[in-house]
Protein backbone atom coordinates (compact mmCIF):
# COMPACT_ATOMS: atom_id res chain seq x y z
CA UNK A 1 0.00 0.00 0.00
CA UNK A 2 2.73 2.54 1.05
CA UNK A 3 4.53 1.69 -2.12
CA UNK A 4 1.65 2.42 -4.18
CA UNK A 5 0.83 5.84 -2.70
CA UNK A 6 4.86 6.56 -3.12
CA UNK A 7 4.69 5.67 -6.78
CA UNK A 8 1.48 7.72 -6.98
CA UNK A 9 3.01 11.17 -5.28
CA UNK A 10 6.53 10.53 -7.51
CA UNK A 11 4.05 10.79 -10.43
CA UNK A 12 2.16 13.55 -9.41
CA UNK A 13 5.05 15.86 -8.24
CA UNK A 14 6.40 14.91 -11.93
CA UNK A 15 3.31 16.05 -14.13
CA UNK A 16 1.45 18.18 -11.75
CA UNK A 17 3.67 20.11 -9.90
CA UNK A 18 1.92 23.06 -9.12
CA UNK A 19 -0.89 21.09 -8.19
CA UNK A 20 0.72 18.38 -6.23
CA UNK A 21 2.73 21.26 -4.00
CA UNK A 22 -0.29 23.26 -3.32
CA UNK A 23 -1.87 19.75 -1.71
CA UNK A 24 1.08 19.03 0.01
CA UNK A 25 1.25 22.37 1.58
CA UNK A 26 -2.54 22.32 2.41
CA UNK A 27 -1.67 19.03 4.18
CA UNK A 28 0.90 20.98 6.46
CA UNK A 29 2.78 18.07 7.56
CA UNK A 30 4.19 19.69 10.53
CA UNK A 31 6.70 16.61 12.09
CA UNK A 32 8.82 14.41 9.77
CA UNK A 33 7.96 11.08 10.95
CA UNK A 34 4.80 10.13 8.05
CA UNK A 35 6.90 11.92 5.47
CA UNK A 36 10.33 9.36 6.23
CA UNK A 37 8.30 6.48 6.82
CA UNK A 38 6.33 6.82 3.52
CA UNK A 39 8.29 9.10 0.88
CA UNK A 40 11.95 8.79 1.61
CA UNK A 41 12.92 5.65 3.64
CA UNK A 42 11.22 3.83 1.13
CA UNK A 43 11.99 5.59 -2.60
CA UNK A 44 15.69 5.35 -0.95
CA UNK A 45 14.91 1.64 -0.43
CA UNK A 46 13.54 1.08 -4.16
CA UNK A 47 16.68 2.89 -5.61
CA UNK A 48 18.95 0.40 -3.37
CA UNK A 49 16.62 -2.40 -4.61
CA UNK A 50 16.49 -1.49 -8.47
CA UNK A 51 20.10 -1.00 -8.34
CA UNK A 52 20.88 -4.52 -6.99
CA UNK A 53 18.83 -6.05 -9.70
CA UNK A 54 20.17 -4.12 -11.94
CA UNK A 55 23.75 -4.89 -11.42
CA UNK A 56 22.88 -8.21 -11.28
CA UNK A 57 20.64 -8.00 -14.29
CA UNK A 58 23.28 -6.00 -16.62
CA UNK A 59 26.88 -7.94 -16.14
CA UNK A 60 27.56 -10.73 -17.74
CA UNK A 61 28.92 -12.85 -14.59
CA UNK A 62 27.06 -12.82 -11.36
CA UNK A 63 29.00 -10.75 -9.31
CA UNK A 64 26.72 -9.98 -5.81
CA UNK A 65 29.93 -8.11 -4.42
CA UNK A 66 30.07 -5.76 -7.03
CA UNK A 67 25.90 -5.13 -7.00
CA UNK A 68 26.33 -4.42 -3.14
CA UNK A 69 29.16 -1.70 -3.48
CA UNK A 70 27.23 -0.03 -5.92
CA UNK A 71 23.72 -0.45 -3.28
CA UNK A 72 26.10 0.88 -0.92
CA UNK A 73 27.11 3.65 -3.07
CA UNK A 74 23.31 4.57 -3.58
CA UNK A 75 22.39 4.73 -0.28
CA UNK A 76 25.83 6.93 0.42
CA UNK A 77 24.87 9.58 -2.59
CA UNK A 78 21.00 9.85 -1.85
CA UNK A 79 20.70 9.96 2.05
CA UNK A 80 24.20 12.29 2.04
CA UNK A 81 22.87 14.49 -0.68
CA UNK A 82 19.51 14.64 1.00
CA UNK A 83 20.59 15.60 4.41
CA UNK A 84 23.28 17.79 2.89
CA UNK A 85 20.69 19.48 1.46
CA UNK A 86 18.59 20.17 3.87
CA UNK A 87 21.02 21.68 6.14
CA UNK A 88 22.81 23.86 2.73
CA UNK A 89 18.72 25.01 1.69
CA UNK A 90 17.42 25.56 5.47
CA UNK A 91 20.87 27.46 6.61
CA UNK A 92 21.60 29.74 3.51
CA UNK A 93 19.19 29.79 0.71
CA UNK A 94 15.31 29.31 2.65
CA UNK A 95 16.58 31.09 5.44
CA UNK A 96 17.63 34.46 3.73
CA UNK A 97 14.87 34.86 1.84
CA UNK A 98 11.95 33.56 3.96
CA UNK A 99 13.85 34.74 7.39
CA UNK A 100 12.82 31.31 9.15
CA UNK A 101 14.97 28.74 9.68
CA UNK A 102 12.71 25.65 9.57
CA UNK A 103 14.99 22.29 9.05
CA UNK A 104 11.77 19.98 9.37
CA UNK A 105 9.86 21.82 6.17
CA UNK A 106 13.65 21.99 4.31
CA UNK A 107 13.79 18.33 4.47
CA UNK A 108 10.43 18.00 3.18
CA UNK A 109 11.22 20.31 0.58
CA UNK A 110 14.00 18.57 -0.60
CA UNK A 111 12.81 15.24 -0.66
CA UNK A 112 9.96 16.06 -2.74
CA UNK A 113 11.94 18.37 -5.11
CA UNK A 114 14.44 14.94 -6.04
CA UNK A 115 11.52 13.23 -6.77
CA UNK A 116 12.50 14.14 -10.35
CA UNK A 117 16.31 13.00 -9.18
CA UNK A 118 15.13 9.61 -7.71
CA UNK A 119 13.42 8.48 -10.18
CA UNK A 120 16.16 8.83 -12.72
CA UNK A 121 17.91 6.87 -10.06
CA UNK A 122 15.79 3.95 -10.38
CA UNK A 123 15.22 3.77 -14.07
CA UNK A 124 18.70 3.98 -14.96
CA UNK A 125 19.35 1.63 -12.27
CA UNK A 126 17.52 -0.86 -14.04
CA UNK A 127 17.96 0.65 -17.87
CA UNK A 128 21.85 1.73 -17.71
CA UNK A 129 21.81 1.97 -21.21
CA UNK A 130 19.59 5.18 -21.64
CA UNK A 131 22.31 7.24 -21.58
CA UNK A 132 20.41 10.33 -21.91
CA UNK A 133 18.54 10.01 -19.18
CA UNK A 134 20.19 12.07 -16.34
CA UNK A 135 19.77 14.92 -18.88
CA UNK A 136 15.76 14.68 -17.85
CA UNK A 137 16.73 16.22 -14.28
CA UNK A 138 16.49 19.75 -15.87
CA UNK A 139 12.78 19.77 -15.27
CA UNK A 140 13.13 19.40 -11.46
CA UNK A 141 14.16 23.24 -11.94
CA UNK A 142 10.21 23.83 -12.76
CA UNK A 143 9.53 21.47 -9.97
CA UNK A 144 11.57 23.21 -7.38
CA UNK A 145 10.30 26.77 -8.58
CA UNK A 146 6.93 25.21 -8.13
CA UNK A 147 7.24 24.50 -4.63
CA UNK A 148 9.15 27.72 -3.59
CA UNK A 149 5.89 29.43 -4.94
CA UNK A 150 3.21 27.27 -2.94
CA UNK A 151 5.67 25.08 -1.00
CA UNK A 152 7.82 27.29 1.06
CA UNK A 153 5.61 30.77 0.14
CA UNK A 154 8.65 32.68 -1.53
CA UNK A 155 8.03 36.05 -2.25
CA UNK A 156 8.01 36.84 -5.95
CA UNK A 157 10.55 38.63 -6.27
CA UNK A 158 12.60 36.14 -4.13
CA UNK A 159 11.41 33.09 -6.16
CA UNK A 160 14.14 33.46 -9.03
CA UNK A 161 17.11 33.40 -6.88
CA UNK A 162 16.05 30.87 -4.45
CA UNK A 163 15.04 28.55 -7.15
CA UNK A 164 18.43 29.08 -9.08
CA UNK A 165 20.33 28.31 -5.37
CA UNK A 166 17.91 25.36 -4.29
CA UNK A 167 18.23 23.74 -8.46
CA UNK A 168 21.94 23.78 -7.93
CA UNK A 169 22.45 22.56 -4.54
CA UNK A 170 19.57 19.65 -5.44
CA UNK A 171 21.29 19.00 -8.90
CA UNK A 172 24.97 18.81 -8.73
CA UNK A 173 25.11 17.42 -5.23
CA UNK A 174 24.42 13.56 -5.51
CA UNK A 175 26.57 14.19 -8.43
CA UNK A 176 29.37 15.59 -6.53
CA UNK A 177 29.30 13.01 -3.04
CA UNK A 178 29.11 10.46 -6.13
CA UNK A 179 32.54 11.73 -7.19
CA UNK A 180 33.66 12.14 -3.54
CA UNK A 181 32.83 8.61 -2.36
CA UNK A 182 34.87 7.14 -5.27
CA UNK A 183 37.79 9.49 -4.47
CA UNK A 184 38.03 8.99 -1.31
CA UNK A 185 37.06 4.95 -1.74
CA UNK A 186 38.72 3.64 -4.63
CA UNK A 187 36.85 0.60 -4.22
CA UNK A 188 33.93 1.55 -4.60
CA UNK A 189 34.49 2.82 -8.14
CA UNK A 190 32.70 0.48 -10.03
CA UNK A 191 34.08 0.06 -13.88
């Protein structure tokens, strides 16, 4: 059930932005608990899950050591980039334009913003041969700007810089703990 209703909201925030943020912020979800026990624990657990198969699925011996680095490297670049952040977005970008420092609505922000992000994640977990895929992730820049309008209540004239700051923290940073964890673990660079 819980992975139905995920699949469901990953959709919506995807087409219907504008819609989906203005329901979400109606909701007012004012603790984190519901939102990490139903949106993030588990799309974090489907991208660990899709990229096991697909490891497993996509080389040509069966090689479970190499499909749990690269789980391992998943969990790393999505929970590090998400908490990351949340802390960057609440500290510097939400906070000077909004005034409020509110870490519980930044995370919720954020994890709803990579919904985009995530599930790139997961099909090119599973399809590694779309190469063009990651190129998609553009469009969470509408889908961030959407929910610093209705979301986080950003003043117009605030909207176009904190939706430039919050698309390049949310883009480039899975990217760049990706590039971290294999510099600073050269085993987990898979090849």
């Amino acid at each position: 059930m819980i992975i139905k209703q995920l699949l469901i909201l990953l959709f919506r925030l995807i087409t219907e932005p504008n819609k989906t943020w203005h329901h979400l912020a109606e909701k007012g979800d004012k603790n984190n608990e519901n939102f990490y026990k139903s949106y993030l624990y588990p799309v974090i657990g489907i991208i660990a899950l899709t990229a096991f198969i697909g490891t497993l699925i996509s080389v040509e011996k069966f090689d479970v050591q190499k499909a749990l680095k690269i789980v391992i490297k998943q969990i790393g670049v999505y929970f590090g980039s998400f908490y990351l952040s949340s802390v960057i977005l609440s500290e510097f970008v939400i906070r000077r334009f909004t005034g409020i420092k509110d870490t519980l609505l930044c995370e919720r922000f954020v994890g709803y913003s990579s919904a985009l992000i995530y599930t790139v994640a997961i099909v090119k977990s599973l399809f590694p041969s779309l190469f063009f895929l990651p190129l998609v992730v553009i469009y969470s820049v509408y889908m961030i700007w959407a929910g610093a309008a209705d979301y986080l209540k950003i003043k117009e004239e605030d909207l176009y810089k904190t939706t430039i700051g919050s698309s390049l923290v949310l883009l480039f940073l899975p990217w760049l703990i990706e590039v971290l964890i294999e510099l600073w673990m050269p085993g987990m660079k898979i090849k």
